[in-house]
N, C-alpha and C. Protein backbone atom coordinates (compact mmCIF):
# COMPACT_ATOMS: atom_id res chain seq x y z
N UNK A 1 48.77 -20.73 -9.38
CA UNK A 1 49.44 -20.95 -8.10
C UNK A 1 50.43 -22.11 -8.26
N UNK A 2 51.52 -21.53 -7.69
CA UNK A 2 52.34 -23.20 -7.72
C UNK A 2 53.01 -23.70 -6.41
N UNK A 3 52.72 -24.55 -6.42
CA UNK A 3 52.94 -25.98 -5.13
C UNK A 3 53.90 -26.52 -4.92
N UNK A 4 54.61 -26.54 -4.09
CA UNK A 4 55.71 -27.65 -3.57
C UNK A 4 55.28 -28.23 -2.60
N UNK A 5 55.02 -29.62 -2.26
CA UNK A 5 55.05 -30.56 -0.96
C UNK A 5 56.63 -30.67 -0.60
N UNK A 6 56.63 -30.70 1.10
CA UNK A 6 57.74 -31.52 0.94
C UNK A 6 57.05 -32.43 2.78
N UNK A 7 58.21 -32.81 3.08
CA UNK A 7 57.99 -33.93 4.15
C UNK A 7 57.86 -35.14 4.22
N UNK A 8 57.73 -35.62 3.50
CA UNK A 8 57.64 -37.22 3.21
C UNK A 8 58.86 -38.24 3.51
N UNK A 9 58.64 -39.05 3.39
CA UNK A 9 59.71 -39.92 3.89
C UNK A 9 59.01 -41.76 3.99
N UNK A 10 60.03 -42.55 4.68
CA UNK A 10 59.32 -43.56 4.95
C UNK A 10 59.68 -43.86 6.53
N UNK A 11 58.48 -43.70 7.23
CA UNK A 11 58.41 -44.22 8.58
C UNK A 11 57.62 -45.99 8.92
N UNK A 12 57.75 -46.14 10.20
CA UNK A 12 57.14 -47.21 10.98
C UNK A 12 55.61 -47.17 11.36
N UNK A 13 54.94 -47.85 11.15
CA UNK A 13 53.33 -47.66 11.52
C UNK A 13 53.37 -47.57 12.80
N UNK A 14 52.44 -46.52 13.03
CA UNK A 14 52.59 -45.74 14.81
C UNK A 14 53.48 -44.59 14.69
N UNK A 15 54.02 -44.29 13.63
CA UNK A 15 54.71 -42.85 13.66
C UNK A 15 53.88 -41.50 13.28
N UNK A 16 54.81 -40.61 13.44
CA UNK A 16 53.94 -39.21 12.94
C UNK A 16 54.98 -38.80 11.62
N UNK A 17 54.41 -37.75 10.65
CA UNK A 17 54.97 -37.30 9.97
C UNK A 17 53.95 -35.93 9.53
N UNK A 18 54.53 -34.63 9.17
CA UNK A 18 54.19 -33.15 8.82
C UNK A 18 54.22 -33.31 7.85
N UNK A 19 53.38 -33.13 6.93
CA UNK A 19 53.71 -32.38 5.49
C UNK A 19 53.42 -31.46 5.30
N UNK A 20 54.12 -30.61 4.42
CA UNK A 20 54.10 -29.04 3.95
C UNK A 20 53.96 -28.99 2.80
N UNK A 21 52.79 -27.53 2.45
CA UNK A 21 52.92 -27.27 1.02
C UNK A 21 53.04 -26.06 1.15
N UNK A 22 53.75 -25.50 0.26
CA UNK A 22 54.37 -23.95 0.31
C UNK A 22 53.43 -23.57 -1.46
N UNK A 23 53.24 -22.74 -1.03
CA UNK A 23 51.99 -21.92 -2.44
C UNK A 23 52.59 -20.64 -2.87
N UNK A 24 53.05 -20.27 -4.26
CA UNK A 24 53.71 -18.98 -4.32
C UNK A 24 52.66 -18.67 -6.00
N UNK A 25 52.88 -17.63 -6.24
CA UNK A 25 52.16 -17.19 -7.20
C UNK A 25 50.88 -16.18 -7.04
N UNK A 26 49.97 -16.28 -7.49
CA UNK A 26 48.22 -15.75 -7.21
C UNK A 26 47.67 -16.46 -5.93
N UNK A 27 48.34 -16.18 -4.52
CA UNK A 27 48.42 -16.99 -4.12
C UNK A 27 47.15 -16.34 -3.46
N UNK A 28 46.83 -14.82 -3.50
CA UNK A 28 45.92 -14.51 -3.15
C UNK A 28 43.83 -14.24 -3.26
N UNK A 29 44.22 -15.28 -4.57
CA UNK A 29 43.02 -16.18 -4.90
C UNK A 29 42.78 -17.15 -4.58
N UNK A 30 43.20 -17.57 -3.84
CA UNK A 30 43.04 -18.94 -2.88
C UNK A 30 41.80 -19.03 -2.52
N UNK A 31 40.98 -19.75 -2.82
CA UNK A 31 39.62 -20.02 -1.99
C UNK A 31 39.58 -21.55 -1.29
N UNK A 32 40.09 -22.61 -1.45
CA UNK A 32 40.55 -23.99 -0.71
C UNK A 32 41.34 -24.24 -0.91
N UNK A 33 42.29 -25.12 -0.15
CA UNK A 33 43.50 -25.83 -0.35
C UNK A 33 43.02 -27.53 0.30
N UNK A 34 43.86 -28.21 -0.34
CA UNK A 34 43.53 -29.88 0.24
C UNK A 34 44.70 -30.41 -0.36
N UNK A 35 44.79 -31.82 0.35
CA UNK A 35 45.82 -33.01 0.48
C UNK A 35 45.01 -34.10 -0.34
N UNK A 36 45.72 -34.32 -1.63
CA UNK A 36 45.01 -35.80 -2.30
C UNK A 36 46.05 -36.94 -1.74
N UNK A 37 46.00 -38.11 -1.97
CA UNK A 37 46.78 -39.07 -2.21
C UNK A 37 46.58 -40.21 -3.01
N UNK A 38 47.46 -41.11 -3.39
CA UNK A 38 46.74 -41.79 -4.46
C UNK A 38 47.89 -42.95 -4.06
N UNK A 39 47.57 -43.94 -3.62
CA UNK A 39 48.01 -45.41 -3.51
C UNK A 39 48.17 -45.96 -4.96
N UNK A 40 49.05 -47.10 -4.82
CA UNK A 40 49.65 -47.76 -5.72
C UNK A 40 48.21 -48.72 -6.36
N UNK A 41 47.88 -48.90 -7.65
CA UNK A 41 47.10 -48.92 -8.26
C UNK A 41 45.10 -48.63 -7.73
N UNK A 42 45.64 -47.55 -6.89
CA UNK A 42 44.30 -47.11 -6.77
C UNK A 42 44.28 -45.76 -7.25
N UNK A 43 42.49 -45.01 -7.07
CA UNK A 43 42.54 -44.18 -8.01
C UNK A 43 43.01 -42.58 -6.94
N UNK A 44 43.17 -41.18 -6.86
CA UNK A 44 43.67 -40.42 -5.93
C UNK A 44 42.27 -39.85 -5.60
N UNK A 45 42.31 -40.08 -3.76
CA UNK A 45 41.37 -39.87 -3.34
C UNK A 45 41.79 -38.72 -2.45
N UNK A 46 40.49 -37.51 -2.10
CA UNK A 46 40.87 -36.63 -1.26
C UNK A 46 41.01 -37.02 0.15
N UNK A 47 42.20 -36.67 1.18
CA UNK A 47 42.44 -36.80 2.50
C UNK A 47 42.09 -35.60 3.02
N UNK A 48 41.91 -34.70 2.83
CA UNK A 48 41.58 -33.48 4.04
C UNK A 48 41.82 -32.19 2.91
N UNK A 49 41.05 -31.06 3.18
CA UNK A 49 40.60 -29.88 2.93
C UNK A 49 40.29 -28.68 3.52
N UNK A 50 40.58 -27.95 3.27
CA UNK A 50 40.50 -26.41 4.09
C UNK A 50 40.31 -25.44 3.43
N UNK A 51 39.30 -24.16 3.92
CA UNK A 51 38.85 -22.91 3.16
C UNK A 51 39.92 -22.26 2.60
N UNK A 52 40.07 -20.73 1.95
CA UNK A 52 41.33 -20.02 2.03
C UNK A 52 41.58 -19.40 3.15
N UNK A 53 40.35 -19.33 4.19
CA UNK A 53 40.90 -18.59 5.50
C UNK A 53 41.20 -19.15 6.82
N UNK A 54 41.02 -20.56 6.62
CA UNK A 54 41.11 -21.60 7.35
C UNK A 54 39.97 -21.99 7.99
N UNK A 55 39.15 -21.14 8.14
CA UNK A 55 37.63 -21.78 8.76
C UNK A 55 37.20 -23.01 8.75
N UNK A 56 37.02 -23.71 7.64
CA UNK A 56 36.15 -24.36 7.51
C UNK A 56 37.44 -25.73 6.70
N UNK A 57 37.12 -26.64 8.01
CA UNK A 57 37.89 -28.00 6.97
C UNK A 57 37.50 -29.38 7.01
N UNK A 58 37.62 -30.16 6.07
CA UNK A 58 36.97 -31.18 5.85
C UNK A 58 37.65 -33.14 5.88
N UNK A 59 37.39 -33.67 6.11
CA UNK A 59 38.29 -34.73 5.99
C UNK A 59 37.90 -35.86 5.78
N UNK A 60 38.25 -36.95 5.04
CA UNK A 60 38.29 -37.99 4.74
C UNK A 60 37.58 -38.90 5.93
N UNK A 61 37.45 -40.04 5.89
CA UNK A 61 36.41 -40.68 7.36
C UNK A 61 38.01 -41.36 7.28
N UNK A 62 39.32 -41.89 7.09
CA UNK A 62 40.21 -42.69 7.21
C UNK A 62 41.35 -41.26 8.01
N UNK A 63 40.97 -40.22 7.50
CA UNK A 63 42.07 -39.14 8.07
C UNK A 63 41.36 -38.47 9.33
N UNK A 64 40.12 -38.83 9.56
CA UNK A 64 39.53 -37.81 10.41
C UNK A 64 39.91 -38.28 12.02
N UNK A 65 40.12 -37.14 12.91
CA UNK A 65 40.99 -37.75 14.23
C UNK A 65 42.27 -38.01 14.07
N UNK A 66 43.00 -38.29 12.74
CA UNK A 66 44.37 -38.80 12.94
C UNK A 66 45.45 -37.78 11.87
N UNK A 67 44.51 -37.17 11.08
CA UNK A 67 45.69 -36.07 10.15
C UNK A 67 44.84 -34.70 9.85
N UNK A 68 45.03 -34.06 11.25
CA UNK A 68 44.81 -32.60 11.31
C UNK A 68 45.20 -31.76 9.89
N UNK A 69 44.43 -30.96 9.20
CA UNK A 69 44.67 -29.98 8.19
C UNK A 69 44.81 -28.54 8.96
N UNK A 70 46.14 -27.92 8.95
CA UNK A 70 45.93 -26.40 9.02
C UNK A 70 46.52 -26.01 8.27
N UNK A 71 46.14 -23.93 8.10
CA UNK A 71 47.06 -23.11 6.91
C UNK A 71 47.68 -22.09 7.67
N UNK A 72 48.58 -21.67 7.05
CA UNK A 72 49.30 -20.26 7.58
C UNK A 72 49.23 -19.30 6.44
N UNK A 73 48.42 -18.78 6.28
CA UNK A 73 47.95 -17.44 5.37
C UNK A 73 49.27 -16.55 5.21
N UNK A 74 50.05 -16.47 6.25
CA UNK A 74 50.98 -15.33 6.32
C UNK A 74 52.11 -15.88 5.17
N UNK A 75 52.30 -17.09 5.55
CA UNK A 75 53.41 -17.60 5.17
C UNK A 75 52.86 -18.98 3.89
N UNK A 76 51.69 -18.98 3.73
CA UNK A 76 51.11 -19.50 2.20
C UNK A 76 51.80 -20.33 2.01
N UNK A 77 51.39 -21.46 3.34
CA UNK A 77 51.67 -22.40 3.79
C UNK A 77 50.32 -23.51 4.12
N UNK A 78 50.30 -24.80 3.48
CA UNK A 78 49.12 -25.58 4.46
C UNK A 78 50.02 -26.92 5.03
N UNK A 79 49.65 -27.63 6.06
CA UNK A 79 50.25 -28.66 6.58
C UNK A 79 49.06 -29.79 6.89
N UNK A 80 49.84 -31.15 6.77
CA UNK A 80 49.10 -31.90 7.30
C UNK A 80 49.68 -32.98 8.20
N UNK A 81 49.43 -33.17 9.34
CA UNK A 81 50.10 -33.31 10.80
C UNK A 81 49.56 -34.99 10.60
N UNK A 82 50.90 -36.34 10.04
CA UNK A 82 49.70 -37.26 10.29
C UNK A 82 50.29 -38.00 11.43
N UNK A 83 49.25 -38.88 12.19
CA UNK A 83 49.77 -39.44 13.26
C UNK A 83 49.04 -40.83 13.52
N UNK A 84 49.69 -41.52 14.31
CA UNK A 84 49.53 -43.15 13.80
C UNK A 84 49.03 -43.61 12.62
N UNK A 85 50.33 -43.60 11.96
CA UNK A 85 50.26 -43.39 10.69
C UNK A 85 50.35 -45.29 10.70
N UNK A 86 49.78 -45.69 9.39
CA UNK A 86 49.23 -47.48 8.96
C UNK A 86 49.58 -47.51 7.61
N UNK A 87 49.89 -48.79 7.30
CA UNK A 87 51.37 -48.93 6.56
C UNK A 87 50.05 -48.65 5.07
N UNK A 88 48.75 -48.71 5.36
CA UNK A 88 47.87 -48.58 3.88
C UNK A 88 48.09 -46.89 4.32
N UNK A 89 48.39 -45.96 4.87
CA UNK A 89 48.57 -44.73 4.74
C UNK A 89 49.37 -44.47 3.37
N UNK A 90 50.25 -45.63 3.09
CA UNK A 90 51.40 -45.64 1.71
C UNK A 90 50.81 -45.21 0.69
N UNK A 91 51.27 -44.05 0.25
CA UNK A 91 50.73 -42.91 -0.96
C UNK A 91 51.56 -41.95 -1.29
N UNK A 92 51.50 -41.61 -2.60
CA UNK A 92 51.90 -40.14 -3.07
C UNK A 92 50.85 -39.23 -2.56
N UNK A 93 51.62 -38.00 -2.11
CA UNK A 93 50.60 -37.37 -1.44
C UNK A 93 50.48 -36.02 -1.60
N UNK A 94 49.28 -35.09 -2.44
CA UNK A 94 50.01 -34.26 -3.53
C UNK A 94 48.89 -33.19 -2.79
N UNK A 95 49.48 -31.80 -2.68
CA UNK A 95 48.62 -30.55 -2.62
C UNK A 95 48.29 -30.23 -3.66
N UNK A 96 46.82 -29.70 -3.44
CA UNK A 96 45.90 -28.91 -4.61
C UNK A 96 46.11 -27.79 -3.47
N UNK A 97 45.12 -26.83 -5.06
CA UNK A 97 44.55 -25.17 -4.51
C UNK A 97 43.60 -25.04 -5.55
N UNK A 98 42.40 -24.42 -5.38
CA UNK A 98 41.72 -23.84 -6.04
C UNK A 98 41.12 -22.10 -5.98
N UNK A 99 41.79 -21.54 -7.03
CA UNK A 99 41.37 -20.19 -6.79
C UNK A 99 41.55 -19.50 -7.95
N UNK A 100 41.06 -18.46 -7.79
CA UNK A 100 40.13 -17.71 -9.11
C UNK A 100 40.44 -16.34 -9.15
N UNK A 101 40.94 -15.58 -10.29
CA UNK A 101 41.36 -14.26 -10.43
C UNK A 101 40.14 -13.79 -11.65
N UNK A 102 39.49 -12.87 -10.48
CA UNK A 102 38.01 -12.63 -11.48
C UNK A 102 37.20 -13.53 -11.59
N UNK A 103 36.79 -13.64 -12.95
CA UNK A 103 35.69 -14.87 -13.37
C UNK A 103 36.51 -15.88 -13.32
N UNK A 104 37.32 -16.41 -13.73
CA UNK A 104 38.23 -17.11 -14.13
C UNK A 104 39.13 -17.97 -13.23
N UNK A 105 38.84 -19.24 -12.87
CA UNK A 105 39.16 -19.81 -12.16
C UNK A 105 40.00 -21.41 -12.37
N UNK A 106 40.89 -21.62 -11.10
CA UNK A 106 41.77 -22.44 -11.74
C UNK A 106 42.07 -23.59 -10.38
N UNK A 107 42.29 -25.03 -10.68
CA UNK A 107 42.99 -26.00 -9.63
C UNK A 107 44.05 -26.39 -10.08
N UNK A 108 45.06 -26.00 -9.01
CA UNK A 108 46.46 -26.22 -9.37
C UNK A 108 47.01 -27.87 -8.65
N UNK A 109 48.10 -28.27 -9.02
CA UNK A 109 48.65 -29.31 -8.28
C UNK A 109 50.12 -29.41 -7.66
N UNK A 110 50.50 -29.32 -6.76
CA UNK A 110 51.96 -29.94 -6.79
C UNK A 110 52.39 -31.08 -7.22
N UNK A 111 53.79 -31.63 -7.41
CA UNK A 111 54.37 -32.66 -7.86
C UNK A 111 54.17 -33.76 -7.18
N UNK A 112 53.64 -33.83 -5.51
CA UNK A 112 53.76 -34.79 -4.49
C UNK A 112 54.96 -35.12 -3.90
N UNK A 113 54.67 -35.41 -3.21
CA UNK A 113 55.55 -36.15 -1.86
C UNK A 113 55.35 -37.52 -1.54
N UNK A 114 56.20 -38.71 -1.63
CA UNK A 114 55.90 -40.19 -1.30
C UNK A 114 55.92 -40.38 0.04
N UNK A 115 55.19 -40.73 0.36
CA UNK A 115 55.20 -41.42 2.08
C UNK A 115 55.10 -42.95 1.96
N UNK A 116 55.50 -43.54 2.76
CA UNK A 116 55.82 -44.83 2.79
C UNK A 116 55.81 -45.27 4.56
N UNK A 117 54.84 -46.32 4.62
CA UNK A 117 54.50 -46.55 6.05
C UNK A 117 54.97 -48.31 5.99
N UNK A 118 55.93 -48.20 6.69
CA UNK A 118 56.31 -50.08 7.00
C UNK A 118 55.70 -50.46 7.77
N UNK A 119 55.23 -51.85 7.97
CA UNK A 119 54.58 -52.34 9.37
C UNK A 119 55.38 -52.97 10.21
């Protein structure tokens, strides 16, 4: 599967910002999709997670209440909606996928997207 983020940017703490990841390939082995990020000398921690059918999603205790995870199956698409956003929100912020054709299974990454939160 391959990944593009885009949306990023640098906003003001108290802002919102969307990110998008667009998924093309085997896209129909999808069994989760999630948002890592990884701060400047820290290590990349998961922010939020979702099934392949969207059911079931999971989130970080720092993202939970404030950066909704949804997917658009049609359009093999996931987003993550963040809002009052805090200037330690500052991260590369990269989509995974994990999914499996047959036995054989695989986690992909995108390149990331920088977000940048000023105070």
């Amino acid at each position: 599967v391959q990944l593009v983020e885009s949306g990023g940017g640098l906003v003001q703490a108290g802002d919102s910002l969307t990110l998008s990841c667009a998924a093309s390939g085997r896209t129909y082995g999808i069994k989760r999709m999630g948002w890592y990020r990884r701060a400047p000398g820290k290590d990349r921690e998961l922010v939020a997670g979702i099934t392949g059918d969207g059911g079931v999603t999971n989130y970080a205790r720092s993202a939970r209440g404030r950066f909704p995870i949804s997917r658009d199956s049609a359009k093999n698409k996931m987003y993550l909606q963040m809002t009052s956003l805090k200037p330690e929100d500052t991260a590369v912020y990269s989509c995974n996928a994990g999914s499996c054709s047959g036995s054989v299974c695989y986690a992909d990454w995108g390149p990331g997207t920088q977000v940048t939160v000023s105070s």
